[in-house]
C-alpha atoms as a PDB file:
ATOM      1  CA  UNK A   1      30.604 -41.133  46.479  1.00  0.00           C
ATOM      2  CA  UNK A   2      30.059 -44.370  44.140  1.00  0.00           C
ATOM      3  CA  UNK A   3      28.658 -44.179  40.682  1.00  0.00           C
ATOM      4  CA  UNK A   4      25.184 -45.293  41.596  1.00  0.00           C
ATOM      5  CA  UNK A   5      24.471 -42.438  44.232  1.00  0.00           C
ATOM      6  CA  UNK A   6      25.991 -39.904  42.097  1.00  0.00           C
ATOM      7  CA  UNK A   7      23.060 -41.101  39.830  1.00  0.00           C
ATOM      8  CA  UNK A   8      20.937 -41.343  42.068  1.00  0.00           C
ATOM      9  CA  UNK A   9      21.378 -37.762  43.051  1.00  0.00           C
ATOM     10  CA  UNK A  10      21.097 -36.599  39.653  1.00  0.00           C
ATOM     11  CA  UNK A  11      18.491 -38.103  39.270  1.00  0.00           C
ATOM     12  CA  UNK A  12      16.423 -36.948  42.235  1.00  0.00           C
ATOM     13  CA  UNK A  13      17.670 -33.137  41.532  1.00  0.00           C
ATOM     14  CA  UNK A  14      16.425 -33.702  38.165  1.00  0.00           C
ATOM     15  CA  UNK A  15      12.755 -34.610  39.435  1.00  0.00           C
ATOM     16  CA  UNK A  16      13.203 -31.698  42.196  1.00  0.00           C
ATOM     17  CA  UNK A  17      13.660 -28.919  39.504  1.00  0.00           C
ATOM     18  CA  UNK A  18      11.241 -30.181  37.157  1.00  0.00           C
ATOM     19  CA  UNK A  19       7.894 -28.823  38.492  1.00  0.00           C
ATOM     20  CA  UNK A  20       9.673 -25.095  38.644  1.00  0.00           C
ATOM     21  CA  UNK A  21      10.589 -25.558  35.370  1.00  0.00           C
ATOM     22  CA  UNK A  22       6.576 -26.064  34.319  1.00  0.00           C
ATOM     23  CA  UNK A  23       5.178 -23.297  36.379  1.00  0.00           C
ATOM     24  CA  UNK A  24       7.971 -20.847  34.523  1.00  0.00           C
ATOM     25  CA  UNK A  25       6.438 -22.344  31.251  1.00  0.00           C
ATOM     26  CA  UNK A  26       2.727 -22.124  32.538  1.00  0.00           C
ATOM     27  CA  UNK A  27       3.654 -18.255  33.669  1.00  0.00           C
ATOM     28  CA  UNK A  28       4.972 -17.482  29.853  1.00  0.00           C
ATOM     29  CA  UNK A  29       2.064 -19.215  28.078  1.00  0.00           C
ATOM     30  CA  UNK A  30      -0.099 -17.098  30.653  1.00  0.00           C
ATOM     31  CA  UNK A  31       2.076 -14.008  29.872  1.00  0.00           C
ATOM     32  CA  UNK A  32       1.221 -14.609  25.742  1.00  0.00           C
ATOM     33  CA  UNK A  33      -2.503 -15.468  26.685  1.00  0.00           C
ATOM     34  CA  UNK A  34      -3.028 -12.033  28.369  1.00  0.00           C
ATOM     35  CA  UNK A  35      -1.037 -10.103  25.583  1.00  0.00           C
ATOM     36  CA  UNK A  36      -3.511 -11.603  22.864  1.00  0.00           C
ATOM     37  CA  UNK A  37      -6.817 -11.411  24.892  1.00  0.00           C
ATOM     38  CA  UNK A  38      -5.969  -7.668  25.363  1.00  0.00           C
ATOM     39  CA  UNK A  39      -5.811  -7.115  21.322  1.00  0.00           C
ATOM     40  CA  UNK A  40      -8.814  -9.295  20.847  1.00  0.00           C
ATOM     41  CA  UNK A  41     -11.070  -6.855  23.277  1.00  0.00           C
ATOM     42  CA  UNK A  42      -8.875  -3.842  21.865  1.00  0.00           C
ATOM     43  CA  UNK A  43     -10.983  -5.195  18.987  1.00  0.00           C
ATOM     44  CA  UNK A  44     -13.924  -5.945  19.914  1.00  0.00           C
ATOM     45  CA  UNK A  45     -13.922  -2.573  21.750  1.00  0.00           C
ATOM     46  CA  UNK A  46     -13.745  -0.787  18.590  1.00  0.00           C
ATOM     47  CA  UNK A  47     -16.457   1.151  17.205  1.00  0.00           C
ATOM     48  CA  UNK A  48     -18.059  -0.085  14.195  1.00  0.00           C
ATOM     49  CA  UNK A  49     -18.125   2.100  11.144  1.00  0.00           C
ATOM     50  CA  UNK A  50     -21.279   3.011  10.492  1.00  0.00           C
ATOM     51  CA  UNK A  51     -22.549   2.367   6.685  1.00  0.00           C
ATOM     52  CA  UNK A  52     -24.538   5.887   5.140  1.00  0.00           C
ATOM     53  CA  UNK A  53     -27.972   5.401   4.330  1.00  0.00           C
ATOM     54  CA  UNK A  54     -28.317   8.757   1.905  1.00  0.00           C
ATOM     55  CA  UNK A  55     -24.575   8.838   0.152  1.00  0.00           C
ATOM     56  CA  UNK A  56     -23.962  10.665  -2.888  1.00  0.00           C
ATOM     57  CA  UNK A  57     -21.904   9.159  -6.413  1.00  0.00           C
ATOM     58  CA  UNK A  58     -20.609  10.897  -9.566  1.00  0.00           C
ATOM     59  CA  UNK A  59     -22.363  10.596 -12.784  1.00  0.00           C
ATOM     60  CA  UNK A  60     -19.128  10.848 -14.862  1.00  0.00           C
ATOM     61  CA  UNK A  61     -16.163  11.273 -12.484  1.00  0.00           C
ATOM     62  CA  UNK A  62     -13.383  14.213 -13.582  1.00  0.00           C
ATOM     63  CA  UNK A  63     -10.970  13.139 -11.518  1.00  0.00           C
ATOM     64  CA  UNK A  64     -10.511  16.812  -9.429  1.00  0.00           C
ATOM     65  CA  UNK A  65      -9.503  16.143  -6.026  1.00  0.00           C
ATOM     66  CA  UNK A  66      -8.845  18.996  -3.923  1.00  0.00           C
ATOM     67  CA  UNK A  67      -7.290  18.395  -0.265  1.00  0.00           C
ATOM     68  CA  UNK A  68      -8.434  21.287   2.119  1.00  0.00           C
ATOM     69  CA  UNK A  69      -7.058  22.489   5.059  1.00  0.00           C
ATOM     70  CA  UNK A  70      -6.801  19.017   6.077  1.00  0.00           C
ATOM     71  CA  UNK A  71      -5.103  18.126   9.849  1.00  0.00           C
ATOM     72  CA  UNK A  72      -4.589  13.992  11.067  1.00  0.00           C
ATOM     73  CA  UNK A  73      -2.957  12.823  13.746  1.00  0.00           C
ATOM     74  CA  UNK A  74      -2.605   8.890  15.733  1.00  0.00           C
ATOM     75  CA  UNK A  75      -2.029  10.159  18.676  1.00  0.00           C
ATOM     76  CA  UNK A  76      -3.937  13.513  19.898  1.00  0.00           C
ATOM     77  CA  UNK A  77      -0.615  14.865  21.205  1.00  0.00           C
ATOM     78  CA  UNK A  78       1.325  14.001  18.305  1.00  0.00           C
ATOM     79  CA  UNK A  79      -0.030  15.942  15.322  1.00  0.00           C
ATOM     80  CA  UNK A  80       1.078  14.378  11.931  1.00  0.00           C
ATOM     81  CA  UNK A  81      -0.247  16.160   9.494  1.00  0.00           C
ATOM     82  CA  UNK A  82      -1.611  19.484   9.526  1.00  0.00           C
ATOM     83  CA  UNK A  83      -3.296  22.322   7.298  1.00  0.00           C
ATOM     84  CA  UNK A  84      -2.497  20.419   4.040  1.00  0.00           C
ATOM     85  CA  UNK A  85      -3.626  21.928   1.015  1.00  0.00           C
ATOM     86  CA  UNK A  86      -3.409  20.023  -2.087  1.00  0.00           C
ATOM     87  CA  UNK A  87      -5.173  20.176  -5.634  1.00  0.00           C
ATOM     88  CA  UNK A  88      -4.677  17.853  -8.340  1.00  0.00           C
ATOM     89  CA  UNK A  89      -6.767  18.547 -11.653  1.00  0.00           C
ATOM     90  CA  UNK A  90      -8.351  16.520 -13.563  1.00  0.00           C
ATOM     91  CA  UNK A  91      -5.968  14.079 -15.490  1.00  0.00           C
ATOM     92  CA  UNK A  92      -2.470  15.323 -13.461  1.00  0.00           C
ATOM     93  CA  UNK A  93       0.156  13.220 -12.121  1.00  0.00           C
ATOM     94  CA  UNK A  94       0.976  14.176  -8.353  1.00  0.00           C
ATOM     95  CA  UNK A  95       3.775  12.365  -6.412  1.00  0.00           C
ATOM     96  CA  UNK A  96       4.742  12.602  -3.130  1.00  0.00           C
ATOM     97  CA  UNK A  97       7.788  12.242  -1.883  1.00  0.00           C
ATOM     98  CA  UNK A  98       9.757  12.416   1.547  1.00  0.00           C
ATOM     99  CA  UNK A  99      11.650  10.744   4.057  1.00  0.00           C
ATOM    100  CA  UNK A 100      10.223   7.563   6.072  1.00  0.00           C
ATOM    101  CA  UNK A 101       7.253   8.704   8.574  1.00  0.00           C
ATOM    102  CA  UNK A 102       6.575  12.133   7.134  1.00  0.00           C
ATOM    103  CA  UNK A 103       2.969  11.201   5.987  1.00  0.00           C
ATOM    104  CA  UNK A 104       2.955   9.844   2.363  1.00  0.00           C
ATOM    105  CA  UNK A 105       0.964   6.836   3.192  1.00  0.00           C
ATOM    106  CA  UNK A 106      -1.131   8.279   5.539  1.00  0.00           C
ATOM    107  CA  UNK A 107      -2.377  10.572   3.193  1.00  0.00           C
ATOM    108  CA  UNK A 108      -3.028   8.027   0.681  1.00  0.00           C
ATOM    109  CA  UNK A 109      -5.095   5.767   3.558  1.00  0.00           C
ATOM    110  CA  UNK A 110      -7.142   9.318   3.857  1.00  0.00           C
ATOM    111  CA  UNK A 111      -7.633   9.921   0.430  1.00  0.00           C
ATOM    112  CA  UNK A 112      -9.208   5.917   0.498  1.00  0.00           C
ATOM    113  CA  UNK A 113     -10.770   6.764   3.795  1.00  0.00           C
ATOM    114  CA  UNK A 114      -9.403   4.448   5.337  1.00  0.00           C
ATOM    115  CA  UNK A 115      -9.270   7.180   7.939  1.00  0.00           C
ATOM    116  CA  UNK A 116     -11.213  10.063   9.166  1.00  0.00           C
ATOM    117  CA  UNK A 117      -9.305  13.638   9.150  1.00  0.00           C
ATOM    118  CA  UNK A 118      -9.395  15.307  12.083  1.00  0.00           C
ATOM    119  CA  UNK A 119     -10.201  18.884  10.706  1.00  0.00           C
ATOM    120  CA  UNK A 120     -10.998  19.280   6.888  1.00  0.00           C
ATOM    121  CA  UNK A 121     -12.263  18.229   3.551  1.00  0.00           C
ATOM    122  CA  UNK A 122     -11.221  15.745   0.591  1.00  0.00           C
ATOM    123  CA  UNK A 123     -13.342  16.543  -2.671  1.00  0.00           C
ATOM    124  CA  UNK A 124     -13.703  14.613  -5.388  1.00  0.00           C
ATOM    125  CA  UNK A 125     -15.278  16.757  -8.221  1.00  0.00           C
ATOM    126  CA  UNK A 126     -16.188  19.290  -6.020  1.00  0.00           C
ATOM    127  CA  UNK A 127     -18.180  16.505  -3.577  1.00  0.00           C
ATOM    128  CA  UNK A 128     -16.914  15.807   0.153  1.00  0.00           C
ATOM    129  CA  UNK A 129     -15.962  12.340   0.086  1.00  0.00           C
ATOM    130  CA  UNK A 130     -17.634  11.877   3.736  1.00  0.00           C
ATOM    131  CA  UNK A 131     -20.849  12.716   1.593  1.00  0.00           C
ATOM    132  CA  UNK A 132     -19.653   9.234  -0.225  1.00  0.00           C
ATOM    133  CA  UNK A 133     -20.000   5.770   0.943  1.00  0.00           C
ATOM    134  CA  UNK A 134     -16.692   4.179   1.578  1.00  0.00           C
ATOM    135  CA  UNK A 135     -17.352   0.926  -0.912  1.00  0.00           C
ATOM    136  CA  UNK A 136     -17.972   4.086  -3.408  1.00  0.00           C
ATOM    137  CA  UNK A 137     -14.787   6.060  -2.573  1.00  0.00           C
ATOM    138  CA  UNK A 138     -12.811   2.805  -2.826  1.00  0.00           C
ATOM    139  CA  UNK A 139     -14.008   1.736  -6.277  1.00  0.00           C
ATOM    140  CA  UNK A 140     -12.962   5.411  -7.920  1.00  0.00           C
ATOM    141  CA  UNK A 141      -9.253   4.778  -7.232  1.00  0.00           C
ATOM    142  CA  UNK A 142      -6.890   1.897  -8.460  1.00  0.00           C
ATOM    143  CA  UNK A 143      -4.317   0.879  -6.213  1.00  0.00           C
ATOM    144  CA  UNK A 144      -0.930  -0.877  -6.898  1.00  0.00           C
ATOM    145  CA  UNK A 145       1.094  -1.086  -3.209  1.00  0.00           C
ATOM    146  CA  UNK A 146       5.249  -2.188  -2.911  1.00  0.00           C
ATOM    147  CA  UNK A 147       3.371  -5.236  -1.404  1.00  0.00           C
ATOM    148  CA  UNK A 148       1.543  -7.869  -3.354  1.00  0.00           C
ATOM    149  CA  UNK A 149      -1.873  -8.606  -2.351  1.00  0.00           C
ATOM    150  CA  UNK A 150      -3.376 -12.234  -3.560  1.00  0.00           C
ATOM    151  CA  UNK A 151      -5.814 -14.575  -2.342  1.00  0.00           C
ATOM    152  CA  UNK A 152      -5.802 -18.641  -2.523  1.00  0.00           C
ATOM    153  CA  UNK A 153      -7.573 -19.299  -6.649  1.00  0.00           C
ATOM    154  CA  UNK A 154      -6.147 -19.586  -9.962  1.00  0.00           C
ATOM    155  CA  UNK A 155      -4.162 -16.653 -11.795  1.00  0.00           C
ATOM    156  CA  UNK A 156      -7.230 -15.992 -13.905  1.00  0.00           C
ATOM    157  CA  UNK A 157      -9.375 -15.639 -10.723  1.00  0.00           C
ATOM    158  CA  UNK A 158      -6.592 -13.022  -9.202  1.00  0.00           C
ATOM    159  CA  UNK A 159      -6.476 -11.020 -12.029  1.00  0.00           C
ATOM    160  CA  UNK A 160     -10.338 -10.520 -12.587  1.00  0.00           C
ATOM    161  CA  UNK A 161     -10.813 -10.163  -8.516  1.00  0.00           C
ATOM    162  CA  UNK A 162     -12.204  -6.714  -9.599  1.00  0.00           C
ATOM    163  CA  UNK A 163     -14.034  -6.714 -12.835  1.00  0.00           C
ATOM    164  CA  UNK A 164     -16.316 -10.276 -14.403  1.00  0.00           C
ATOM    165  CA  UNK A 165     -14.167 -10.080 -16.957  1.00  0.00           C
ATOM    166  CA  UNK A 166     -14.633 -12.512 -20.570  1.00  0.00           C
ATOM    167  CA  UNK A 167     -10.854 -14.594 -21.148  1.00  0.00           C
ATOM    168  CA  UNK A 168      -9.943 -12.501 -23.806  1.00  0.00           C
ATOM    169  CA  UNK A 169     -10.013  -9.365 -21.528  1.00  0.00           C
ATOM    170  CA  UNK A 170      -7.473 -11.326 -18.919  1.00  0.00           C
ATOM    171  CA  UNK A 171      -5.006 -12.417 -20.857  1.00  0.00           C
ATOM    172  CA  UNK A 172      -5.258  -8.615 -22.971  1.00  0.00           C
ATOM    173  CA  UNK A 173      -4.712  -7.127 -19.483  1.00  0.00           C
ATOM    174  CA  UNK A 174      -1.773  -9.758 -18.429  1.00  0.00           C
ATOM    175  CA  UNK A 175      -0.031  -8.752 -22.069  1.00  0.00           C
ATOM    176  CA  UNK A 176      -0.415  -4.772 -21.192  1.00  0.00           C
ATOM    177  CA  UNK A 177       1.146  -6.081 -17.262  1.00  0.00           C
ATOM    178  CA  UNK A 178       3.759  -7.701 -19.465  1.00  0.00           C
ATOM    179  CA  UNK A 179       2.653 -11.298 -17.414  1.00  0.00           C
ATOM    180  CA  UNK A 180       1.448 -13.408 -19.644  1.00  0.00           C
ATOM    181  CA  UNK A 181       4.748 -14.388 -20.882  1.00  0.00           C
ATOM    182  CA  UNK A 182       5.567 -16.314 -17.038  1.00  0.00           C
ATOM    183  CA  UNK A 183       2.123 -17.509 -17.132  1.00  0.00           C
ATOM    184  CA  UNK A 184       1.893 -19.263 -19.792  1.00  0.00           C
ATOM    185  CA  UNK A 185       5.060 -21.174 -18.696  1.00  0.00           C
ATOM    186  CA  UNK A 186       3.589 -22.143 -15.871  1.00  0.00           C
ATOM    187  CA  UNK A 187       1.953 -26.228 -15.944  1.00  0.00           C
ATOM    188  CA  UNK A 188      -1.918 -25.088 -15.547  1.00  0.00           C
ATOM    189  CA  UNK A 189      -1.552 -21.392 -17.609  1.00  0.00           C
ATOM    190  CA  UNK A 190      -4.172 -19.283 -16.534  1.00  0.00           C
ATOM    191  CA  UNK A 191      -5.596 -22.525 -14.212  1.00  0.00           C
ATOM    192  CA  UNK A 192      -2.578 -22.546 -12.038  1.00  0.00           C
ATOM    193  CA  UNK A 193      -3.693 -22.830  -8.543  1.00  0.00           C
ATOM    194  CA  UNK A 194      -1.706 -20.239  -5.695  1.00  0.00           C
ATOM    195  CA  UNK A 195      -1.812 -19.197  -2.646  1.00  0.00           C
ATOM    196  CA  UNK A 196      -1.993 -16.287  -0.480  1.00  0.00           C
ATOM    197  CA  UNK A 197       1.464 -15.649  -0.308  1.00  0.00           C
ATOM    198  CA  UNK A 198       1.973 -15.906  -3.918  1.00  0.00           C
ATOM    199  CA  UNK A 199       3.638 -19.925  -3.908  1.00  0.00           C
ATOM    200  CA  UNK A 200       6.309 -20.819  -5.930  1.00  0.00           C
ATOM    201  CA  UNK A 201       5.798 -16.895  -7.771  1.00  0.00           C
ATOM    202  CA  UNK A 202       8.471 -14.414  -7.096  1.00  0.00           C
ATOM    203  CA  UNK A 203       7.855 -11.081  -5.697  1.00  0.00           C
ATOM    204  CA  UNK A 204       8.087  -9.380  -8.996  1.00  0.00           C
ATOM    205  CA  UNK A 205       5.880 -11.821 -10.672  1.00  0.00           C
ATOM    206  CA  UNK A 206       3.513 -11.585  -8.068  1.00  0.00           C
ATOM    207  CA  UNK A 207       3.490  -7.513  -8.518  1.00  0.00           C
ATOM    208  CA  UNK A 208       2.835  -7.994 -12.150  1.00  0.00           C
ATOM    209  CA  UNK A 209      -0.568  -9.832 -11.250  1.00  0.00           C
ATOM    210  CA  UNK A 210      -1.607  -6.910  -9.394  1.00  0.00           C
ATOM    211  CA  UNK A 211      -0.609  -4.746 -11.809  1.00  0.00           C
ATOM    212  CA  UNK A 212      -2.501  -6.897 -14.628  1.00  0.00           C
ATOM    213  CA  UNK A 213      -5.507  -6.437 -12.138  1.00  0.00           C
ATOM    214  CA  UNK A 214      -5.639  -2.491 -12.205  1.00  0.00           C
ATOM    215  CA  UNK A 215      -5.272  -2.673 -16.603  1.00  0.00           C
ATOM    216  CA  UNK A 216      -8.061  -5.187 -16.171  1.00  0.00           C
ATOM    217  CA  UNK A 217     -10.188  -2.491 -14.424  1.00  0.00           C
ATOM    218  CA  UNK A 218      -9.148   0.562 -15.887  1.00  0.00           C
ATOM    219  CA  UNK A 219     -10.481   2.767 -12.503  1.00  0.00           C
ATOM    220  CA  UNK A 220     -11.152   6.375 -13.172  1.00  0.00           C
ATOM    221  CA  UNK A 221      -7.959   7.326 -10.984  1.00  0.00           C
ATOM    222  CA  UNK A 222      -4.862   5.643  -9.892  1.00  0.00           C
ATOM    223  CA  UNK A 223      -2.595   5.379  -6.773  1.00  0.00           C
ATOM    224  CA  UNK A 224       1.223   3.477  -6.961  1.00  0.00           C
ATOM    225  CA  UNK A 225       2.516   2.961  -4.494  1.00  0.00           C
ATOM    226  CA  UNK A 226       6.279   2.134  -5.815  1.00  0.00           C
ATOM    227  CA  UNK A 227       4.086  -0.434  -8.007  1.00  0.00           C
ATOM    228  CA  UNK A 228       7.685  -1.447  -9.868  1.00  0.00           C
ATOM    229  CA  UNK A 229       9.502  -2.072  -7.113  1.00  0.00           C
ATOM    230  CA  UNK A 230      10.018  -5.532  -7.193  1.00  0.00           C
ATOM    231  CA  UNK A 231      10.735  -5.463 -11.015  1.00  0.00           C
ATOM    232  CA  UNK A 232      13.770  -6.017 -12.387  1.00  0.00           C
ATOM    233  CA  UNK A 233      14.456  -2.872 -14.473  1.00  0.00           C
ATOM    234  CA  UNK A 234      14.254  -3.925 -18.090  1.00  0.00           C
ATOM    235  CA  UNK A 235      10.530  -4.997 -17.421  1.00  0.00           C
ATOM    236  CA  UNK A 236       9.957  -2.219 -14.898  1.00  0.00           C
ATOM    237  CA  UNK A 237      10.539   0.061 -18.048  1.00  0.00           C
ATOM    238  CA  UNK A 238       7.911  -2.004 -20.324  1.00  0.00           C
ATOM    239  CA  UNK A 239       5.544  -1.646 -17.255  1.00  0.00           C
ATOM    240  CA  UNK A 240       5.933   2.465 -17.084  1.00  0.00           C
ATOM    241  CA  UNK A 241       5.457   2.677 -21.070  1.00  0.00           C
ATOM    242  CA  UNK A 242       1.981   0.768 -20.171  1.00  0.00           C
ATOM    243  CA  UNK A 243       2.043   2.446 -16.909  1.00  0.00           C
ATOM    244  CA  UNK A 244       1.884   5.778 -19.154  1.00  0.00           C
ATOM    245  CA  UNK A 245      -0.844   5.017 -21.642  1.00  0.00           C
ATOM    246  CA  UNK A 246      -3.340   3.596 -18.946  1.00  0.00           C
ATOM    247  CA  UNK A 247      -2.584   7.525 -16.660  1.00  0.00           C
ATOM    248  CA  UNK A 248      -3.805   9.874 -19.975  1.00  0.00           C
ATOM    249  CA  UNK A 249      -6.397  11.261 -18.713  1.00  0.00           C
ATOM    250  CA  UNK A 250      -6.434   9.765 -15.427  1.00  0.00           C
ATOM    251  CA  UNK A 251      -5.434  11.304 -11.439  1.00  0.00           C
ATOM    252  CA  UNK A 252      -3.014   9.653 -10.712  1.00  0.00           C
ATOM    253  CA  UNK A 253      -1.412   9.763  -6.861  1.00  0.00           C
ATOM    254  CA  UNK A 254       2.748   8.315  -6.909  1.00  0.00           C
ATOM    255  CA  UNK A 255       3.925   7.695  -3.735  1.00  0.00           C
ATOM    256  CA  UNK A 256       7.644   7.388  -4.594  1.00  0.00           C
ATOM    257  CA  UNK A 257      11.294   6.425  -2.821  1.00  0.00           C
ATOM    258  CA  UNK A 258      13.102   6.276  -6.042  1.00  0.00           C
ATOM    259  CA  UNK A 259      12.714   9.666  -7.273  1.00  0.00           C
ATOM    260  CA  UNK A 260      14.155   8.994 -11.133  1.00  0.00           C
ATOM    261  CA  UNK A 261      10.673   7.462 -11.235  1.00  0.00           C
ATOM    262  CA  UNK A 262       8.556  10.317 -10.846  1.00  0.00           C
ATOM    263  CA  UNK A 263      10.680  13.407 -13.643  1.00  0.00           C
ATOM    264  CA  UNK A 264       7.271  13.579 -15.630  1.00  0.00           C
ATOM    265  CA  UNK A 265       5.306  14.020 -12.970  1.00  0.00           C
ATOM    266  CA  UNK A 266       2.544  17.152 -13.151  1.00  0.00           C
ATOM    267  CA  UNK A 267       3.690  18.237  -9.582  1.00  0.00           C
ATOM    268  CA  UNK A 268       5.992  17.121  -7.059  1.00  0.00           C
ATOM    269  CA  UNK A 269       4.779  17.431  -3.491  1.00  0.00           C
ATOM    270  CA  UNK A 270       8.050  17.003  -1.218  1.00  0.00           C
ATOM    271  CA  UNK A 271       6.560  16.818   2.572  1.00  0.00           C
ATOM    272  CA  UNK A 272       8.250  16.332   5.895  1.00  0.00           C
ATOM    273  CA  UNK A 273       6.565  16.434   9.305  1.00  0.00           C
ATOM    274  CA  UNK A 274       2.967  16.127   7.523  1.00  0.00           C
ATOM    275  CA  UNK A 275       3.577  19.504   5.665  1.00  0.00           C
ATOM    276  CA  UNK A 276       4.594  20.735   1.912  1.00  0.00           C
ATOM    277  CA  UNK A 277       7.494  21.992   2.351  1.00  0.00           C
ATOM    278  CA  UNK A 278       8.385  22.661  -1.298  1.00  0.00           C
ATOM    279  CA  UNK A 279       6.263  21.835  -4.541  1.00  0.00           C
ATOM    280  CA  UNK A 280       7.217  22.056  -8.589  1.00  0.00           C
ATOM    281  CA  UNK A 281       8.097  20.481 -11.117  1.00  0.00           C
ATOM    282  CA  UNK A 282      10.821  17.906 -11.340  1.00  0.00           C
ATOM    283  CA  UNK A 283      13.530  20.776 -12.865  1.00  0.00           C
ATOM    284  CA  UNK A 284      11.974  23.537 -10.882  1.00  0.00           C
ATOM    285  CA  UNK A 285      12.866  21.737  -7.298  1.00  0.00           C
ATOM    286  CA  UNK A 286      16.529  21.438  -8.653  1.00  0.00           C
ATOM    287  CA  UNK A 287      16.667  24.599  -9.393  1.00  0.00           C
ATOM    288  CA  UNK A 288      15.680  25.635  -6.041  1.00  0.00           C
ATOM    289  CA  UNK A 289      18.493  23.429  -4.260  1.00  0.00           C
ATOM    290  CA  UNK A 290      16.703  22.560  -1.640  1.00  0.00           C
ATOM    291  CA  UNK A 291      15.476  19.779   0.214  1.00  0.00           C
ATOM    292  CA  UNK A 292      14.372  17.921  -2.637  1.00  0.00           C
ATOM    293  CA  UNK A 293      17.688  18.522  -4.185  1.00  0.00           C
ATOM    294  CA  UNK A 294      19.505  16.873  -1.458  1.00  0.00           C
ATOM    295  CA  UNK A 295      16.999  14.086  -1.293  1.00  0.00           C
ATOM    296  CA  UNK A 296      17.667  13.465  -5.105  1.00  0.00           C
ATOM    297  CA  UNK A 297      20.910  13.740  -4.893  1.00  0.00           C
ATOM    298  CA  UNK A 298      21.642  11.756  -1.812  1.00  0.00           C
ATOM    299  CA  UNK A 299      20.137   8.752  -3.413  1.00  0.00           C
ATOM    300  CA  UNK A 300      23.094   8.398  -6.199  1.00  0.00           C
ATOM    301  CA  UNK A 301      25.801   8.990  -3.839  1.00  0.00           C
ATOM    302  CA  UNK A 302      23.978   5.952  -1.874  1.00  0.00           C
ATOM    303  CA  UNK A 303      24.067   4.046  -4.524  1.00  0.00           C
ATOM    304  CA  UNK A 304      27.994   4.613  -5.648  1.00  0.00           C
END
């Protein structure tokens, strides 16, 4: 065979294969197209949430949250949590703590309502919280999460997303969040533009605005959600001193991983399957060596 039919027959098995080659492309575009359209009408299909026309609010709220017999589950045949009993008075500090997937943040997405319990009641100063609009229940609690949360504006505009706040009262909270000292180092101060995903901020710079936010607000109760954990620890100890003053007097709700975080805590709840299996005091679960003592315990050994 010369060199020019060789070509040639390269050539022409080239063309031939071609078109097969589109139509496997066409069938995985069509593949991706079905897999959206199918979470788009999952979507549209779901029922809206229906806003309360007679809702009740608190005159001066306490901060008394009692969690009755409460059950929740994703799936009906996979029950996740279930006859939960939990009461934090006014002004305590409750964490929760647990392994991954035994309900910590689902019972922080009920106590928000972000979802509906199956069986039970969540009072709030001795009021059903299903007696409360949502926009209502939402505003009682401030909320720090492990991830950052920002929107396209300027620093200032971040930090007052929840409060019209006067200058003076932004750069007082940013002090308290220990975050004006990177923002004033930035070109634009306070007027520096960023972006959703934070921009050129780091991760623990970017927590520090949210945390600003909540001592901006100063919400009658509080939820962290490991709100330090992308803080290095010299100015993750600055943040619990502030961390400390803004909780007297306030509910406050830890959901915690690293447990030397939560020693002063009011009462430990230690769940597992979406049930209490042992509650106390920091000392008081040691003392009872048991699965909180191996879950604190574990966690240095990890780290050595």
């Amino acid at each position: 065979m010369s060199v020019g039919a060789l070509s040639s027959f390269l050539s022409y098995a080239n063309q031939y294969t071609k078109p097969f080659n589109e139509i496997s492309n066409v069938f995985t575009e069509l593949q991706t197209a079905l897999a959206c359209a199918s979470r788009v009408f999952h979507l549209l299909d779901t029922p809206s949430e229906l806003r309360q026309s007679d809702t009740q609010t608190l005159t001066q709220v306490q901060g008394h949250v009692q969690i009755q017999d409460l059950a929740f589950s994703y799936e009906p045949d996979e029950p996740l949590i279930e006859n939960l009993n939990v009461e934090a008075k006014p002004g305590q500090t409750i964490a929760i703590v647990g392994p991954t997937g035994c309900g910590k943040t689902t019972l922080i997405n009920l106590l928000m309502r972000f979802y509906e319990p199956q069986q039970g009641h969540i009072l709030i100063d001795s009021i059903n919280i299903q007696d409360m609009s949502r926009e209502y229940v939402r505003s009682l609690y401030g909320m720090v999460l492990q991830e950052s949360w920002l929107f396209h504006g300027t620093i200032r505009e971040n930090i007052a997303y929840g409060k019209a706040a006067t200058d003076e009262e932004i750069i007082e909270a940013a002090k308290k969040a220990h975050a004006h000292k990177f923002i004033i180092q930035l070109k634009d101060g306070y007027d520096t533009m960023i972006s959703e995903d934070g921009g050129n901020l780091s991760q623990g710079q970017k927590q520090l605005l949210c945390i600003a936010r909540i001592m901006l607000v100063k919400p009658p109760m509080l939820i962290l959600d490991e709100a330090t954990s992308s803080i290095d620890t010299r100015t993750e100890k600055q943040i619990q001193e502030a961390f400390d003053l803004m909780m007297e007097g306030r509910t406050t709700f830890i959901v915690a991983h690293r447990l030397s975080t939560i020693q002063k805590a009011d009462q430990i709840l230690v769940m597992n399957h979406g049930h209490i299996i042992e509650q106390g005091k920091h000392e008081e679960l040691l003392q009872q060596q048991g699965f909180y003592h191996r879950l604190y315990y574990s966690q240095f050994e990890t780290q050595k």
